[in-house]
N, C-alpha and C. Protein backbone atom coordinates (compact mmCIF):
# COMPACT_ATOMS: atom_id res chain seq x y z
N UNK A 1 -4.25 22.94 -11.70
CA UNK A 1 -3.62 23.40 -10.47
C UNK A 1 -3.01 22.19 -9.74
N UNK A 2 -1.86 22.28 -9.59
CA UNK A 2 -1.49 21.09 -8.95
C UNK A 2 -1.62 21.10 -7.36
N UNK A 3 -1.48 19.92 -6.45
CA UNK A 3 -1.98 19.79 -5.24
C UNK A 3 -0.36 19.79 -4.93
N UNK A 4 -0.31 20.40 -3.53
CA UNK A 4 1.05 20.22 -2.88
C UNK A 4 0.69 19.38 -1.43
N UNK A 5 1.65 18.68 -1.00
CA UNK A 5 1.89 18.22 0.49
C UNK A 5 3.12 18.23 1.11
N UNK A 6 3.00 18.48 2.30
CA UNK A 6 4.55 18.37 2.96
C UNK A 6 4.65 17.06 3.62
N UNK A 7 5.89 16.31 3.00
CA UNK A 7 6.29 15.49 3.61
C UNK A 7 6.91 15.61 5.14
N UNK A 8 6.83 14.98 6.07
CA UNK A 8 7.85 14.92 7.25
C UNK A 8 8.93 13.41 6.97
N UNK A 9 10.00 13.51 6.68
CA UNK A 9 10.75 12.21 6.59
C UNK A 9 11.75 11.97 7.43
N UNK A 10 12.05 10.93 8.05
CA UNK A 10 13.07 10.32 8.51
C UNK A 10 13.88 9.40 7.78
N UNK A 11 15.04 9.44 8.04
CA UNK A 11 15.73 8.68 7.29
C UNK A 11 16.15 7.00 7.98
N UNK A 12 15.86 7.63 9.89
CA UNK A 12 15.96 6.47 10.25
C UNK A 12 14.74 5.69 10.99
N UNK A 13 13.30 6.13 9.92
CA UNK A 13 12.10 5.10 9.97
C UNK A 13 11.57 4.31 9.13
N UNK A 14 11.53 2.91 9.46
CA UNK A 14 11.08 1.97 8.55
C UNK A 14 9.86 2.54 7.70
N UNK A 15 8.93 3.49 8.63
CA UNK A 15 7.67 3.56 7.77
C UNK A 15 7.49 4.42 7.02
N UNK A 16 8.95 5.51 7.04
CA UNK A 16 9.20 6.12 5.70
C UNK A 16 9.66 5.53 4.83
N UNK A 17 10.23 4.64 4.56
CA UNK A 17 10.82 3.63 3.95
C UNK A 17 9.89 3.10 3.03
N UNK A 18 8.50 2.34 3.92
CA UNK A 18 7.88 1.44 3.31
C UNK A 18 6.63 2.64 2.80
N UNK A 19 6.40 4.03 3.28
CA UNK A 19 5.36 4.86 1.99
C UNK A 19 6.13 5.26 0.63
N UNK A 20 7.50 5.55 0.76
CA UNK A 20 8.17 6.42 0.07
C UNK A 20 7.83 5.84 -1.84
N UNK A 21 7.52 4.87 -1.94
CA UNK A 21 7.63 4.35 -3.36
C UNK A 21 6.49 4.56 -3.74
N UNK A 22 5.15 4.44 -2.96
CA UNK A 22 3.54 4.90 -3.11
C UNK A 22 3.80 6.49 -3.32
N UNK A 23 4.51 6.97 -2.74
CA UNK A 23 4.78 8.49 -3.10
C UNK A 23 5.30 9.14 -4.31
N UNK A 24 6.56 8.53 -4.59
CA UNK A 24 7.04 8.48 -5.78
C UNK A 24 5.99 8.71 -7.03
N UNK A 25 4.91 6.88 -7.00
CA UNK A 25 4.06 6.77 -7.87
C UNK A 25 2.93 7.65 -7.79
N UNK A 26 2.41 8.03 -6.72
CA UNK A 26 1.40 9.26 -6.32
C UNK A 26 1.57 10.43 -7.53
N UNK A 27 2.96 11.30 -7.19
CA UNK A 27 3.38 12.13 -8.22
C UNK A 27 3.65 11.90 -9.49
N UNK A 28 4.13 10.65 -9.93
CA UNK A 28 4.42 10.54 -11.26
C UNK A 28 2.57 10.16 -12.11
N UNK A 29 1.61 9.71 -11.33
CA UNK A 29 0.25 9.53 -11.96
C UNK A 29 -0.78 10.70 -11.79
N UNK A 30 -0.14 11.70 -10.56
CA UNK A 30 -1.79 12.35 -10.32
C UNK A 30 -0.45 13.76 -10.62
N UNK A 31 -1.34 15.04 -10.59
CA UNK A 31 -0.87 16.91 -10.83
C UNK A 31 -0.60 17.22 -8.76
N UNK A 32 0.25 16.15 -8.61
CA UNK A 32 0.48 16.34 -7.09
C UNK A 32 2.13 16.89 -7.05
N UNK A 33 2.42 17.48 -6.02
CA UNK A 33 3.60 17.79 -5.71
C UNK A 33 4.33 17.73 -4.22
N UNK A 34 5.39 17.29 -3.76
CA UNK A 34 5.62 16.91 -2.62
C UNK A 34 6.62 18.06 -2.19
N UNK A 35 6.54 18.44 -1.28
CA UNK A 35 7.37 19.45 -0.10
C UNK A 35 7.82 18.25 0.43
N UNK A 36 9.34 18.19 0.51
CA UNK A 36 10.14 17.43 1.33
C UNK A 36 10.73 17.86 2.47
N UNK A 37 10.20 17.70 3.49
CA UNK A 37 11.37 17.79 4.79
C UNK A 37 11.82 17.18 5.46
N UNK A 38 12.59 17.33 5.87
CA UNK A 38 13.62 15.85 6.55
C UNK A 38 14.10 16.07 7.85
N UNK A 39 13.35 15.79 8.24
CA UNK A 39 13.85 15.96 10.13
C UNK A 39 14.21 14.55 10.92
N UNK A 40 15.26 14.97 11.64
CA UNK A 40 15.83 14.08 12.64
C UNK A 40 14.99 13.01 13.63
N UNK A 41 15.42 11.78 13.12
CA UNK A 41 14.29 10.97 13.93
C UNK A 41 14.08 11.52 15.42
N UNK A 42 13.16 10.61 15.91
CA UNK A 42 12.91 10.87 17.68
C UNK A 42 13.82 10.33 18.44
N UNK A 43 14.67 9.43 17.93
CA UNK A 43 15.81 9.34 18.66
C UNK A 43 16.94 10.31 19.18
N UNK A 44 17.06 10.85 18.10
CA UNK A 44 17.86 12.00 17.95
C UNK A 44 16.94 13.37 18.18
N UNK A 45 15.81 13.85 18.58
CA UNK A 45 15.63 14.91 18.62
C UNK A 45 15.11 14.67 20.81
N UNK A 46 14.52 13.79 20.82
CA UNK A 46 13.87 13.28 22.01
C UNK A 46 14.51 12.17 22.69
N UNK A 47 15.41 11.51 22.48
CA UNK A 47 16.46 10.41 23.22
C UNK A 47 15.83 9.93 24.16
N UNK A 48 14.84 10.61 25.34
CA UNK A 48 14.72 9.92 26.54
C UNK A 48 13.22 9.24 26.09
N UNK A 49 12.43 9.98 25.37
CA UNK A 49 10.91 9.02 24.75
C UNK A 49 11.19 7.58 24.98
N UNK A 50 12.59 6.69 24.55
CA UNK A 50 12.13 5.39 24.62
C UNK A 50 12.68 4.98 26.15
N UNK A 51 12.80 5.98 27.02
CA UNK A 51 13.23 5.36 28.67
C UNK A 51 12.02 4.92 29.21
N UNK A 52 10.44 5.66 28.60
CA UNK A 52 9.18 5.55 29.40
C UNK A 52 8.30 4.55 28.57
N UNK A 53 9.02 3.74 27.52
CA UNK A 53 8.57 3.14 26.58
C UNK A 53 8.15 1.63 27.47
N UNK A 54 6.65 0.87 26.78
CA UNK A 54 6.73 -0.39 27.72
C UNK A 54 7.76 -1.08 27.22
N UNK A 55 8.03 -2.30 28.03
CA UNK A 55 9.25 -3.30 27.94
C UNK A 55 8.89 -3.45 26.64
N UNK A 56 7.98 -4.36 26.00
CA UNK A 56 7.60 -5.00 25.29
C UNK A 56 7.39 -4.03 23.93
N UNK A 57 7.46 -3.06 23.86
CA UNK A 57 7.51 -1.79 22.56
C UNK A 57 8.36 -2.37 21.95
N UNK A 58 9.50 -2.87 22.03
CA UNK A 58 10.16 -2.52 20.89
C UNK A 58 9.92 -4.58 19.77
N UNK A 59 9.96 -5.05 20.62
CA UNK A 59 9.03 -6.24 20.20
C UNK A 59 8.18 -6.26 19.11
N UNK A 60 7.22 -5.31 19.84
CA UNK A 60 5.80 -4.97 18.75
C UNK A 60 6.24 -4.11 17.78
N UNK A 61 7.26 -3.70 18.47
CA UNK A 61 8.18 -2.78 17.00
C UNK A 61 8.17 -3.62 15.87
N UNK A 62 9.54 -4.43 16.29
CA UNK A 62 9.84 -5.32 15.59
C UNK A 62 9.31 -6.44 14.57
N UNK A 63 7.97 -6.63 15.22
CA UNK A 63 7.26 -7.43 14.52
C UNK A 63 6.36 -6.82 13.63
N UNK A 64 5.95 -5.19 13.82
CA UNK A 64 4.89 -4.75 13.05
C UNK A 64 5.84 -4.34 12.09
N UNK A 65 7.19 -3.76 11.92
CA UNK A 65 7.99 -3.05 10.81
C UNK A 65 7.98 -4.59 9.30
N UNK A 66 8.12 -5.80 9.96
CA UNK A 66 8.60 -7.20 9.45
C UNK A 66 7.59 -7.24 8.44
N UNK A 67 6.29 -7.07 9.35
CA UNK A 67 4.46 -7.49 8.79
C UNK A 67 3.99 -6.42 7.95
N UNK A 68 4.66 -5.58 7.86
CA UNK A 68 4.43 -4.42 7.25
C UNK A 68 5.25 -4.44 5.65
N UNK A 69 6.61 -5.11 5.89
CA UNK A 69 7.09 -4.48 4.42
C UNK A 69 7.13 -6.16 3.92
N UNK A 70 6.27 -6.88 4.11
CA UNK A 70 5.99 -8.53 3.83
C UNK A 70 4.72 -8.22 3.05
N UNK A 71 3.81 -7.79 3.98
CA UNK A 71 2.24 -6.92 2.87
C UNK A 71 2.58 -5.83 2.10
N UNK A 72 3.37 -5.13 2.10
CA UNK A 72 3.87 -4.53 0.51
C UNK A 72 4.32 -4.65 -0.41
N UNK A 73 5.04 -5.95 -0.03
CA UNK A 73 6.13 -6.37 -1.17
C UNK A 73 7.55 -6.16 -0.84
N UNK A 74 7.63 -5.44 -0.07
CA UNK A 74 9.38 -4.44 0.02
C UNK A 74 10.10 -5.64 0.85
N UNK A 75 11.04 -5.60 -0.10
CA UNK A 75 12.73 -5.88 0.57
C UNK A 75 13.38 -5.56 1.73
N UNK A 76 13.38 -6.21 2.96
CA UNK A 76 13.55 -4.97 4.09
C UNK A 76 14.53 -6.00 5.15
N UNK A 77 15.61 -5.02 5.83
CA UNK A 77 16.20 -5.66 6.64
C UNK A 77 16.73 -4.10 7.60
N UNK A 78 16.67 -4.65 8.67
CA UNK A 78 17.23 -3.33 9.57
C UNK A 78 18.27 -3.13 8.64
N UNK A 79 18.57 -1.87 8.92
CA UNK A 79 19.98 -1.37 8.25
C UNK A 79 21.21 -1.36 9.15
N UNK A 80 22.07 -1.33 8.61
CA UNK A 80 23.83 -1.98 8.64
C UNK A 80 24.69 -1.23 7.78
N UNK A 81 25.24 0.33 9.01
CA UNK A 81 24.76 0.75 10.46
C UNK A 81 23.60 0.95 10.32
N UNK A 82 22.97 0.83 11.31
CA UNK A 82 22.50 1.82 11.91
C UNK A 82 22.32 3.25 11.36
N UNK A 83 21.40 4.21 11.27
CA UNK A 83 21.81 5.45 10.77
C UNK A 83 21.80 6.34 12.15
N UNK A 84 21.28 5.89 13.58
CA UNK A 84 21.11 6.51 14.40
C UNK A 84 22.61 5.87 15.20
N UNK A 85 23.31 6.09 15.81
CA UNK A 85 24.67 5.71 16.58
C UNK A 85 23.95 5.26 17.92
N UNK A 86 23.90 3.94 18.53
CA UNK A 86 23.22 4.30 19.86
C UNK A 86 24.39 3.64 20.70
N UNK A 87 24.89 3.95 21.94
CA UNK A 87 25.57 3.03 22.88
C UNK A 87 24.37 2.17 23.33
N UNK A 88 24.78 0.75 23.28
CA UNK A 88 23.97 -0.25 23.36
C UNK A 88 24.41 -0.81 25.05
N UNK A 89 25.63 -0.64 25.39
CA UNK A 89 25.97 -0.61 26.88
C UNK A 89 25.09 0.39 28.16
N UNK A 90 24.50 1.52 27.67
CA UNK A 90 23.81 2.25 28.35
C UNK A 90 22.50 2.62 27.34
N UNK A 91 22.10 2.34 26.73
CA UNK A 91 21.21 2.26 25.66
C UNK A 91 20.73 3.92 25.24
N UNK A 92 21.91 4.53 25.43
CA UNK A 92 21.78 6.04 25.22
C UNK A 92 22.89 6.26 24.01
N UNK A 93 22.19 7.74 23.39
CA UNK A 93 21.82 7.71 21.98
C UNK A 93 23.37 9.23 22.00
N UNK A 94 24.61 8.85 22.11
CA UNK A 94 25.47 10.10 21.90
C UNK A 94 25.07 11.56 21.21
N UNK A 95 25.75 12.72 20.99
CA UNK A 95 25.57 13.47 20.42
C UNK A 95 26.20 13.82 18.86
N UNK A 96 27.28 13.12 18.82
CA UNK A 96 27.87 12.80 18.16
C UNK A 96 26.36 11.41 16.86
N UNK A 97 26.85 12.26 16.02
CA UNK A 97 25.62 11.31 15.53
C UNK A 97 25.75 11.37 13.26
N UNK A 98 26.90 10.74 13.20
CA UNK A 98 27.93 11.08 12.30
C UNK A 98 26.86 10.73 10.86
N UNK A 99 26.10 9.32 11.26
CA UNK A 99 25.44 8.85 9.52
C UNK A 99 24.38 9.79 9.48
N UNK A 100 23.24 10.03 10.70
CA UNK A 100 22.24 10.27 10.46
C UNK A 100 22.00 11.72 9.70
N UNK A 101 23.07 12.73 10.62
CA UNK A 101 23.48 14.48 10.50
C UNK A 101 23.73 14.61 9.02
N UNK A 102 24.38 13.12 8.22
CA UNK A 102 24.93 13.53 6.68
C UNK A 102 23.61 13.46 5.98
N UNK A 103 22.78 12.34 6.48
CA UNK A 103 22.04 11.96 5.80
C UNK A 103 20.27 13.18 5.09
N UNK A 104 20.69 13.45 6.74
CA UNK A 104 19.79 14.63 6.85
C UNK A 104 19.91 15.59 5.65
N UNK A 105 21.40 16.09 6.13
CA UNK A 105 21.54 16.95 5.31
C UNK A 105 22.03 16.98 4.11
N UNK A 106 22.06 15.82 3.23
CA UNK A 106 22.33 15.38 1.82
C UNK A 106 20.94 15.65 1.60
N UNK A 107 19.61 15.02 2.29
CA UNK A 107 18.13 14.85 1.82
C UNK A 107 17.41 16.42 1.94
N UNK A 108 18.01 17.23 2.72
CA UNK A 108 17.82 18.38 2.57
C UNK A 108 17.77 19.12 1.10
N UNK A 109 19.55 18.81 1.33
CA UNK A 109 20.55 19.67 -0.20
C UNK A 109 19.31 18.98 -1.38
N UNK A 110 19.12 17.71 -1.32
CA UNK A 110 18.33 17.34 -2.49
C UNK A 110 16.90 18.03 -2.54
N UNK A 111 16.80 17.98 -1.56
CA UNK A 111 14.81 18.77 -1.83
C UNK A 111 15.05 20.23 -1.86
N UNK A 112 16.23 20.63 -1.56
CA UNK A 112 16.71 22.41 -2.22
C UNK A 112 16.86 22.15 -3.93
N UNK A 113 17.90 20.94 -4.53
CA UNK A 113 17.98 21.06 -5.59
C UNK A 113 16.18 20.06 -6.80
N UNK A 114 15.51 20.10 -6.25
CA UNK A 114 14.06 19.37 -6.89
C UNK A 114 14.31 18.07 -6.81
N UNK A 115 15.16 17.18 -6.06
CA UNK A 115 14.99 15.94 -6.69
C UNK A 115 14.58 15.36 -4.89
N UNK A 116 14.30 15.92 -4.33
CA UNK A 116 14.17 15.50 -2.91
C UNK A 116 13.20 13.70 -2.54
N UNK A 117 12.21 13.70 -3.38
CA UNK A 117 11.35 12.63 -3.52
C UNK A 117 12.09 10.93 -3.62
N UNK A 118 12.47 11.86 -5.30
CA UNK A 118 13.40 10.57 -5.70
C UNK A 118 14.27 10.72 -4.81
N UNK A 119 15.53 11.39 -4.55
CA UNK A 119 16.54 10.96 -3.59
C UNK A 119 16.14 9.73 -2.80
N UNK A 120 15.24 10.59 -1.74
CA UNK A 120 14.39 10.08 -0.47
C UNK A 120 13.97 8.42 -0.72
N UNK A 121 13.56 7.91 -1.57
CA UNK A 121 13.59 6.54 -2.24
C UNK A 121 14.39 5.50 -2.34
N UNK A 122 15.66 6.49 -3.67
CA UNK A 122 16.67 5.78 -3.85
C UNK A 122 17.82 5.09 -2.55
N UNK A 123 17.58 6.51 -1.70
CA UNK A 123 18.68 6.11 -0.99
C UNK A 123 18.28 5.19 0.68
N UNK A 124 16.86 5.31 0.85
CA UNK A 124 16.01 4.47 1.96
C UNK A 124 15.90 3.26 1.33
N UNK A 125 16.21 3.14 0.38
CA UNK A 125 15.88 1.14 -0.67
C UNK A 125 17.28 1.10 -0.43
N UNK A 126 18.57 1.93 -0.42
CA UNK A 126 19.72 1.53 -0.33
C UNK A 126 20.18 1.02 1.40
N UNK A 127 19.41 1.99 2.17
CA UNK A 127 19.98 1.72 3.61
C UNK A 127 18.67 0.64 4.20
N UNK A 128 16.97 0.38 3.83
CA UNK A 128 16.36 -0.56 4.36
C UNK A 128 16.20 -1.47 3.58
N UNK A 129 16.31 -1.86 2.34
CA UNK A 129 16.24 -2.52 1.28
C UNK A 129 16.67 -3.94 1.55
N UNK A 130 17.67 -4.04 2.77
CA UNK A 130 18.24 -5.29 2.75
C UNK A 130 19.46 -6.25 2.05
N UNK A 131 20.01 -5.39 1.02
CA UNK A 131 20.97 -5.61 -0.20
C UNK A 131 22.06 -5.11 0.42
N UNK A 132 22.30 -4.19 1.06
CA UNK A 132 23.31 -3.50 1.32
C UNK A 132 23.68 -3.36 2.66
N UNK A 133 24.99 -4.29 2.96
CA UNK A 133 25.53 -3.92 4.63
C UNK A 133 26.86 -3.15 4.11
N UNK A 134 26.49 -2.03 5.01
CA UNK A 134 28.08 -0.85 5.49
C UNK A 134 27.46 0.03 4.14
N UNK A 135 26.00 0.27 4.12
CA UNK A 135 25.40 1.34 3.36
C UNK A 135 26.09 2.68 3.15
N UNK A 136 27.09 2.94 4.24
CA UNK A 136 27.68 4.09 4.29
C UNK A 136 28.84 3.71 3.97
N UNK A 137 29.33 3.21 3.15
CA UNK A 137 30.77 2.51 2.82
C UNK A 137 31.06 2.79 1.13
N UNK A 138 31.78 2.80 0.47
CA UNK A 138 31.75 2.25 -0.75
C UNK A 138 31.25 3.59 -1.75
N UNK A 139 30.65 3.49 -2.75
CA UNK A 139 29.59 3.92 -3.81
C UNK A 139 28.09 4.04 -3.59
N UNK A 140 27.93 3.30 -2.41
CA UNK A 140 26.71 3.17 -2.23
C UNK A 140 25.82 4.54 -2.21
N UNK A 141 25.74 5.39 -1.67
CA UNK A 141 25.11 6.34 -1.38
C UNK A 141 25.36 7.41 -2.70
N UNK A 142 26.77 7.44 -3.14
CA UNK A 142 26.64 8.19 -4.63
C UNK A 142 25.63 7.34 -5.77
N UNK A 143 26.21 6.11 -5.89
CA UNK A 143 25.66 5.26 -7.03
C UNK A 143 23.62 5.26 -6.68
N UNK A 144 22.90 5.42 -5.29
CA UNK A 144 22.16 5.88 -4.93
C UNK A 144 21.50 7.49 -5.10
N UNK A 145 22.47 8.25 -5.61
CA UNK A 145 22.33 9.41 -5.30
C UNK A 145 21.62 9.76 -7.04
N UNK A 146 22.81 9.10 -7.96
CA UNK A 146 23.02 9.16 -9.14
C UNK A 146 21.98 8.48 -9.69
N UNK A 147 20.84 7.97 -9.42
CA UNK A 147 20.16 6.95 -9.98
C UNK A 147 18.74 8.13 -9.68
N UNK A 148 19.31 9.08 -8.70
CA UNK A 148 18.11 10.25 -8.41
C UNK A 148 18.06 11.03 -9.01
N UNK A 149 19.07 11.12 -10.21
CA UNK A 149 19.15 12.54 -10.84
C UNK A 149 20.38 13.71 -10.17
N UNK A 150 20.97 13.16 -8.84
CA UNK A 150 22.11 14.33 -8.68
C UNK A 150 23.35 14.06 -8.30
N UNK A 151 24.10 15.15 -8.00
CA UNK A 151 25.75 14.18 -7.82
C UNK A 151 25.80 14.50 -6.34
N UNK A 152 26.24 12.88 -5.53
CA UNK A 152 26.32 13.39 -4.34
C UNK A 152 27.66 14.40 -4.08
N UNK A 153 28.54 14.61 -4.90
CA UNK A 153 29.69 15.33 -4.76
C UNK A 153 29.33 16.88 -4.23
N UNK A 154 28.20 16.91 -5.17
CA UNK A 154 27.65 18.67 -5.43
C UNK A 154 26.49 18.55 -4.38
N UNK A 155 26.26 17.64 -4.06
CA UNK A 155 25.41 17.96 -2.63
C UNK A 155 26.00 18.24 -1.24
């Protein structure tokens, strides 16, 4: 009997980023199976959460995301964009929200067509991985897509 779990994923959190490959290997060693869902970070669903945030949060952000994918091993650099759009002049988060909305819903289309896991991998090593600036540019996200098993065309 295999075991199922539902994932909750973001596309624009480091610490989905840094479980997603333990996950991967989870399923490929044990009779486990992953429910993928992919919901919109808290930026985008909650915008004002980081107005009541202390000063110093995003600091400890910063330093625990660093210390975190240094003790795993992972390759990691903020991503470049951004997948969340923020005006940095008023530090508010538009509605208009062009990478994250595709991203969503490419990682969707993939966990409709079975490959949701891998996708979820391939293409978070492509946007936090550190290798890749203008992630949304180029091949990147097909040649990402394609390495999952699907065509981003048909997604």
């Amino acid at each position: 009997m295999t075991l199922e779990y539902d994932l909750y994923w973001s596309f624009r959190s480091p610490y989905s980023y840094f479980v997603i490959r333990r996950l991967v290997e989870l399923e490929r060693d044990y009779d486990v199976a992953c429910n993928v869902r992919v919901v919109y970070p808290i930026a985008v669903r909650q915008p004002e959460f980081f107005d009541n945030n202390d000063p110093l949060w995003i600091q400890y952000f910063m330093r625990d995301i660093f210390r975190c994918a240094q003790f795993l091993g992972l390759p990691f650099a903020w991503p470049s964009p951004d997948p969340v759009v923020m005006d940095m002049a008023t530090r508010t988060y538009p509605k208009d929200q062009p990478y994250i909305d595709r991203l969503t819903q490419l990682g969707q289309a993939a966990a409709e067509a079975g490959k949701g896991l891998a996708f979820l991998d391939e293409v978070s090593s492509t946007i936090w991985g550190g290798e890749v600036k203008g992630w949304n540019e180029g091949h990147h996200l097909a040649e990402a897509t394609m390495r999952a098993g699907l065509d981003l065309s048909e997604l």
